[in-house]
N, C-alpha and C. Protein backbone atom coordinates (compact mmCIF):
# COMPACT_ATOMS: atom_id res chain seq x y z
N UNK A 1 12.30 16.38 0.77
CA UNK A 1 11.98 14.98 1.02
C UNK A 1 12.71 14.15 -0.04
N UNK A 2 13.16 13.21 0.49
CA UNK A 2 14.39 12.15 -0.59
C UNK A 2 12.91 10.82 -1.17
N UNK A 3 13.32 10.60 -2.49
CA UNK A 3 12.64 9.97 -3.36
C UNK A 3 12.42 8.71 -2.54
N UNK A 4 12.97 8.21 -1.74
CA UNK A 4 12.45 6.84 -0.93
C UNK A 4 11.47 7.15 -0.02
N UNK A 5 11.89 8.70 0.63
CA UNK A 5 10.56 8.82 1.50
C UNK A 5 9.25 9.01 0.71
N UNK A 6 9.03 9.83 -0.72
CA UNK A 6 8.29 10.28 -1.21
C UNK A 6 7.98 8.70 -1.69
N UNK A 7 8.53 7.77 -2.11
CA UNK A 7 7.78 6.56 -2.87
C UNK A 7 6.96 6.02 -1.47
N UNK A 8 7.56 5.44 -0.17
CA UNK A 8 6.71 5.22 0.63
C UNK A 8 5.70 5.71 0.84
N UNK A 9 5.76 7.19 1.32
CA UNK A 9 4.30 8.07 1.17
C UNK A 9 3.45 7.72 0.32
N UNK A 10 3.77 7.24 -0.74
CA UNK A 10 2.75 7.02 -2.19
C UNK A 10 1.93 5.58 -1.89
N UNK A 11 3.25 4.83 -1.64
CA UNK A 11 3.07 3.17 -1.93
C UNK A 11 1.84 2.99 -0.39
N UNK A 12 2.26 3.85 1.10
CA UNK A 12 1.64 3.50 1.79
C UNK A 12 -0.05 4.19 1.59
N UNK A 13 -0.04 5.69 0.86
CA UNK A 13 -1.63 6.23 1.29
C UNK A 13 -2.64 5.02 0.17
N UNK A 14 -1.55 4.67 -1.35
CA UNK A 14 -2.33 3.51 -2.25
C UNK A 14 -3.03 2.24 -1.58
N UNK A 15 -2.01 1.62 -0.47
CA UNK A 15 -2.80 0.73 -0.05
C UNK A 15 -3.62 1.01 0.87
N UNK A 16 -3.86 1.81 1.82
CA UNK A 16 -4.62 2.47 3.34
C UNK A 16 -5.60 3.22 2.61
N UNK A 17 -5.64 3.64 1.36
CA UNK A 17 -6.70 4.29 0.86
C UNK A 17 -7.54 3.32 -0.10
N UNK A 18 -6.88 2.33 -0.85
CA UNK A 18 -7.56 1.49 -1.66
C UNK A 18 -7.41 0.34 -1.68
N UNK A 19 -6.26 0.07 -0.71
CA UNK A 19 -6.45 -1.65 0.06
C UNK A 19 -5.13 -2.37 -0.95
N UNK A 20 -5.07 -1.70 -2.03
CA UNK A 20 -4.03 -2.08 -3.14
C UNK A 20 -2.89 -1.56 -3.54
N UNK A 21 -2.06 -2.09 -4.47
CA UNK A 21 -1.39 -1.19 -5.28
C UNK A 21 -0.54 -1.93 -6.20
N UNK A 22 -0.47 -1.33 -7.81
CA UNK A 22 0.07 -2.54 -8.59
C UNK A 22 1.34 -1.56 -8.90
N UNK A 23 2.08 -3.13 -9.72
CA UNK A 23 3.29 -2.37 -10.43
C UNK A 23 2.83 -1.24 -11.59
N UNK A 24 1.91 -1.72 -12.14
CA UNK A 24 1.33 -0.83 -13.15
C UNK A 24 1.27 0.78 -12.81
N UNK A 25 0.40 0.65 -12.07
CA UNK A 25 0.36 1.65 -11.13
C UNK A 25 1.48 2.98 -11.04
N UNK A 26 2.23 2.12 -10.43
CA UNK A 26 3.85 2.32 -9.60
C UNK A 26 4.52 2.99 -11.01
N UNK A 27 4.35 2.31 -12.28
CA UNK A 27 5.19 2.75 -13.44
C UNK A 27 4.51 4.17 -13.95
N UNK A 28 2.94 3.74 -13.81
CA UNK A 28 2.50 5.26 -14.75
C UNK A 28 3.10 6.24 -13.77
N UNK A 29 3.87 6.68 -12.20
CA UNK A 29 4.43 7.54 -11.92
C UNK A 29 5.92 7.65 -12.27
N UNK A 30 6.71 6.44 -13.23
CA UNK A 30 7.74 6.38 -13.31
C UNK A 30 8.51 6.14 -11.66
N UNK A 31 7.64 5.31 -11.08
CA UNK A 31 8.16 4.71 -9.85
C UNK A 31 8.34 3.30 -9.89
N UNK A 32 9.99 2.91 -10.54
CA UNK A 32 10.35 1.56 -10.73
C UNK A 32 10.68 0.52 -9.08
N UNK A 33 10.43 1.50 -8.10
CA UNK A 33 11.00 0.54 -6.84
C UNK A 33 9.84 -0.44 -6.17
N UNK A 34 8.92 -0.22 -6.72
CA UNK A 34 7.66 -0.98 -5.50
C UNK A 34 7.94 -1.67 -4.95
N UNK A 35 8.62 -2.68 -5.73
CA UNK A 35 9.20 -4.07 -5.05
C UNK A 35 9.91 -3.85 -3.32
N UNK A 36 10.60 -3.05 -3.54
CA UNK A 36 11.94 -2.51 -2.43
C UNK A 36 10.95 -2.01 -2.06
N UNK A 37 10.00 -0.58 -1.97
CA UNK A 37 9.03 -0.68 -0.95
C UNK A 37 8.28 -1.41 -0.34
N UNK A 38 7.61 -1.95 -0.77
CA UNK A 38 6.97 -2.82 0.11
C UNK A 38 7.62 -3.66 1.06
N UNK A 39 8.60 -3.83 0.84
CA UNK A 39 9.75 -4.66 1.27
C UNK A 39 10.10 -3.66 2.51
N UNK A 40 10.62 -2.74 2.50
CA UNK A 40 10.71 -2.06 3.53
C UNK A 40 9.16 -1.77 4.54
N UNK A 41 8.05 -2.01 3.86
CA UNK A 41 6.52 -1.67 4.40
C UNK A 41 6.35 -3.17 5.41
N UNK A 42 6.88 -4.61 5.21
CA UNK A 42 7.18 -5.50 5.76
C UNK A 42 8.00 -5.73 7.07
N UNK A 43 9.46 -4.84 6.68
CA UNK A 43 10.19 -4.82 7.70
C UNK A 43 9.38 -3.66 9.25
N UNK A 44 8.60 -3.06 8.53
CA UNK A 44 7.75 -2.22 9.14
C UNK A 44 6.85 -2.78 10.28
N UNK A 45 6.26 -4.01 9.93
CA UNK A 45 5.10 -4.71 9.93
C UNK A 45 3.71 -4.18 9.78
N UNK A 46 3.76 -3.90 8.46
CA UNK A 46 2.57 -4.19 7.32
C UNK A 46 2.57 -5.57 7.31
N UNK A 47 1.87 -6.36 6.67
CA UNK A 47 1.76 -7.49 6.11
C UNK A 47 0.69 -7.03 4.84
N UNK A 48 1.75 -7.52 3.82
CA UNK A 48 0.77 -7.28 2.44
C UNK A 48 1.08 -8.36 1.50
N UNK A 49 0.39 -8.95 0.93
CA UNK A 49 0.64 -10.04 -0.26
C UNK A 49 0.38 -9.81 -1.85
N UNK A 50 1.73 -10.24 -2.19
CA UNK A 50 1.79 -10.26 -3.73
C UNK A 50 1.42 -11.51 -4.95
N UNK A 51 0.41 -10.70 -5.86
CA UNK A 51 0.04 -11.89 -6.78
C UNK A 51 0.50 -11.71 -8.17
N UNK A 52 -0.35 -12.14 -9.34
CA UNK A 52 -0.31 -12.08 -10.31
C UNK A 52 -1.73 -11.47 -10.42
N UNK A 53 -2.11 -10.90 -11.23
CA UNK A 53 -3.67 -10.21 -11.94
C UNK A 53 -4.05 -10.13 -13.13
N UNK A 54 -4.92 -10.73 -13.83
CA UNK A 54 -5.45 -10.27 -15.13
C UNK A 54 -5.75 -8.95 -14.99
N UNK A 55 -5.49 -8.34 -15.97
CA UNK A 55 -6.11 -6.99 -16.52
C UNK A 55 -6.71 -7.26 -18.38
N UNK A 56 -7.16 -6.35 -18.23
CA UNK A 56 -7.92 -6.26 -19.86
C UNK A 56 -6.62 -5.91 -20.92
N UNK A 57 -5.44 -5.63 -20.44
CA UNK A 57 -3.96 -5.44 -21.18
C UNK A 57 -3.51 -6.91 -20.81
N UNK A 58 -3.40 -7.65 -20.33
CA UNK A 58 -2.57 -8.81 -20.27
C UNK A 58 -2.18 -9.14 -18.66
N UNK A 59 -1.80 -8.90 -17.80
CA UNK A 59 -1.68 -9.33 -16.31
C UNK A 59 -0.52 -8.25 -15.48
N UNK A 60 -0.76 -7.83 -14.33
CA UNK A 60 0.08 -7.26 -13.39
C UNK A 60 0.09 -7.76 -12.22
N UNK A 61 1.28 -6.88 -11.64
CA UNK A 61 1.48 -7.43 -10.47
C UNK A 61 0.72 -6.58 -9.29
N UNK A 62 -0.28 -7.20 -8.41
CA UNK A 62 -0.67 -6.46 -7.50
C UNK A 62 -0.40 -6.78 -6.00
N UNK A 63 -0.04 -6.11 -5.16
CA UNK A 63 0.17 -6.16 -3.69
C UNK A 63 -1.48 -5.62 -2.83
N UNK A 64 -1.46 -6.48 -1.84
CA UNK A 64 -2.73 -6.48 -1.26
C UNK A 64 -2.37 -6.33 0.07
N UNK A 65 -3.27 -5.07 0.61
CA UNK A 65 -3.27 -4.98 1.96
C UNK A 65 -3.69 -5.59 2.84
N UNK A 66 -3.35 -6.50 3.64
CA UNK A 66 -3.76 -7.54 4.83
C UNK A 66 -4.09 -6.70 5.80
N UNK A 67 -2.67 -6.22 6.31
CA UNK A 67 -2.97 -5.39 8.10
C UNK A 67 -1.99 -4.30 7.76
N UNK A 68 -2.29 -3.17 9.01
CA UNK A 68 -0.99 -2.46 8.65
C UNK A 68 -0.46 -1.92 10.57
N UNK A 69 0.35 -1.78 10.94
CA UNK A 69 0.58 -1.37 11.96
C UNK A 69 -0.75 -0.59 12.95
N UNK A 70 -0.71 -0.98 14.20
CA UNK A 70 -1.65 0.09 14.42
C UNK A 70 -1.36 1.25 14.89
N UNK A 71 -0.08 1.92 14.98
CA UNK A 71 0.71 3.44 15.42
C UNK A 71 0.71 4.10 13.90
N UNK A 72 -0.46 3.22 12.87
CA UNK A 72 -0.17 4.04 11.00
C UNK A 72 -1.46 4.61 11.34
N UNK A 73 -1.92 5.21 10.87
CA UNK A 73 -2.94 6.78 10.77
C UNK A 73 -3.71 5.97 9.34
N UNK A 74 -5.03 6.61 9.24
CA UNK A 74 -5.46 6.50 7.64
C UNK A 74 -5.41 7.82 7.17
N UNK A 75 -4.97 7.77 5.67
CA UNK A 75 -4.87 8.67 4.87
C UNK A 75 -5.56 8.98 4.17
N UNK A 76 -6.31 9.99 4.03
CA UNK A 76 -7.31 10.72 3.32
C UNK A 76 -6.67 12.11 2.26
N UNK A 77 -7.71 12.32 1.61
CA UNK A 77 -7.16 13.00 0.40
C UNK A 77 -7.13 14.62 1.15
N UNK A 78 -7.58 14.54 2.56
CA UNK A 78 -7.65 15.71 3.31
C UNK A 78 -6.40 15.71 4.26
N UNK A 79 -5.72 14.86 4.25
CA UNK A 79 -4.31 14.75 5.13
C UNK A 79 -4.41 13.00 5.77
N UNK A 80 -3.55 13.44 6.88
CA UNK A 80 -3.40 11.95 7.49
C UNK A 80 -4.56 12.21 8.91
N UNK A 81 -5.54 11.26 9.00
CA UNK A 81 -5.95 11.07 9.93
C UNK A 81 -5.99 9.88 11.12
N UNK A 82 -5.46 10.17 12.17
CA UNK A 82 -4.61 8.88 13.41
C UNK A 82 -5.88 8.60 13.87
N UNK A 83 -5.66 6.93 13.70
CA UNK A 83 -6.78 6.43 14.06
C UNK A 83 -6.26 5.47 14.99
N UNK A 84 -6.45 5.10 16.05
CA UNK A 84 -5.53 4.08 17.35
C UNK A 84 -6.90 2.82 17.10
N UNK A 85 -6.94 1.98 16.68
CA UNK A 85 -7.83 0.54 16.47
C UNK A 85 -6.78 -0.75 16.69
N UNK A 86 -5.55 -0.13 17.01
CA UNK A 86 -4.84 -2.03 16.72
C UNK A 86 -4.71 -2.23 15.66
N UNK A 87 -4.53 -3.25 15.18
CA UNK A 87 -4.50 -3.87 13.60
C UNK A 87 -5.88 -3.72 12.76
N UNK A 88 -5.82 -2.63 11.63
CA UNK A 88 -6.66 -2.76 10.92
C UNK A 88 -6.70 -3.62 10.11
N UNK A 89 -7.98 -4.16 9.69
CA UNK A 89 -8.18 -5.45 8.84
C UNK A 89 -9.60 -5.54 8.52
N UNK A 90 -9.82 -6.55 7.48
CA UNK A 90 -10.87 -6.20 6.79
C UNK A 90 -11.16 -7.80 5.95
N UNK A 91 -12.32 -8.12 5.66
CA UNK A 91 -12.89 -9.79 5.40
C UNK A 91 -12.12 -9.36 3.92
N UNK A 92 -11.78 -8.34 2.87
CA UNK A 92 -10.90 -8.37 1.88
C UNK A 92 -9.51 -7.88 1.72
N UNK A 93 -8.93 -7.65 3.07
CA UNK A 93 -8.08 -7.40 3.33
C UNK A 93 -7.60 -6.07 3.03
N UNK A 94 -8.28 -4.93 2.97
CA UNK A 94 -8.38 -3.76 2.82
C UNK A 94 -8.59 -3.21 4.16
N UNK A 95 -8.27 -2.08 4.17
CA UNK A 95 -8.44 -1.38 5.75
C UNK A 95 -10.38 -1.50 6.02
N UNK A 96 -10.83 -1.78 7.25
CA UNK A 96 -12.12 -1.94 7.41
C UNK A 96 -12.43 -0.83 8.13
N UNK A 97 -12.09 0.65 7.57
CA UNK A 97 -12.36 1.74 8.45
C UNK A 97 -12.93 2.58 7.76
């Protein structure tokens, strides 16, 4: 598996599993691309939005899961499980499943 597929895999089970995912994050794996992923997770149609965040260190950048395709599966720490709902979504914009 080539390092772009393996960062997607990452960048997508972070948000479908915890609705999130920061740069912070992204670095403690020594994964400098988030940016370019998500970016490709867009051209996808995900829809995810990027902010600014306080943390108790000083502020990061976090991306927030809105919706994600509905032909994407949720990912569990037991594999991928396909779930057909349409657009998942959620009143915090986290998967509501």
């Amino acid at each position: 598996m080539n390092e772009s597929k393996t960062q997607m895999n990452w960048t997508k089970s972070q948000l479908l599993l915890n609705g999130r995912v920061s740069r912070n994050d992204a670095l403690k794996i020594y994964f400098t691309r988030l940016g370019a992923r998500i970016d490709d997770l867009k051209k996808e149609g995900w829809e995810v939005i990027g902010f600014w965040d306080k943390t108790e260190h000083g502020k990061d950048y976090v991306y927030k899961l809105i919706s994600a395709p509905s032909e994407i599966g949720r990912i569990t720490p037991q594999g991928l499980v396909k779930i057909n709902l349409g657009i998942y979504q959620s009143k915090q914009g986290a998967l509501g499943i």
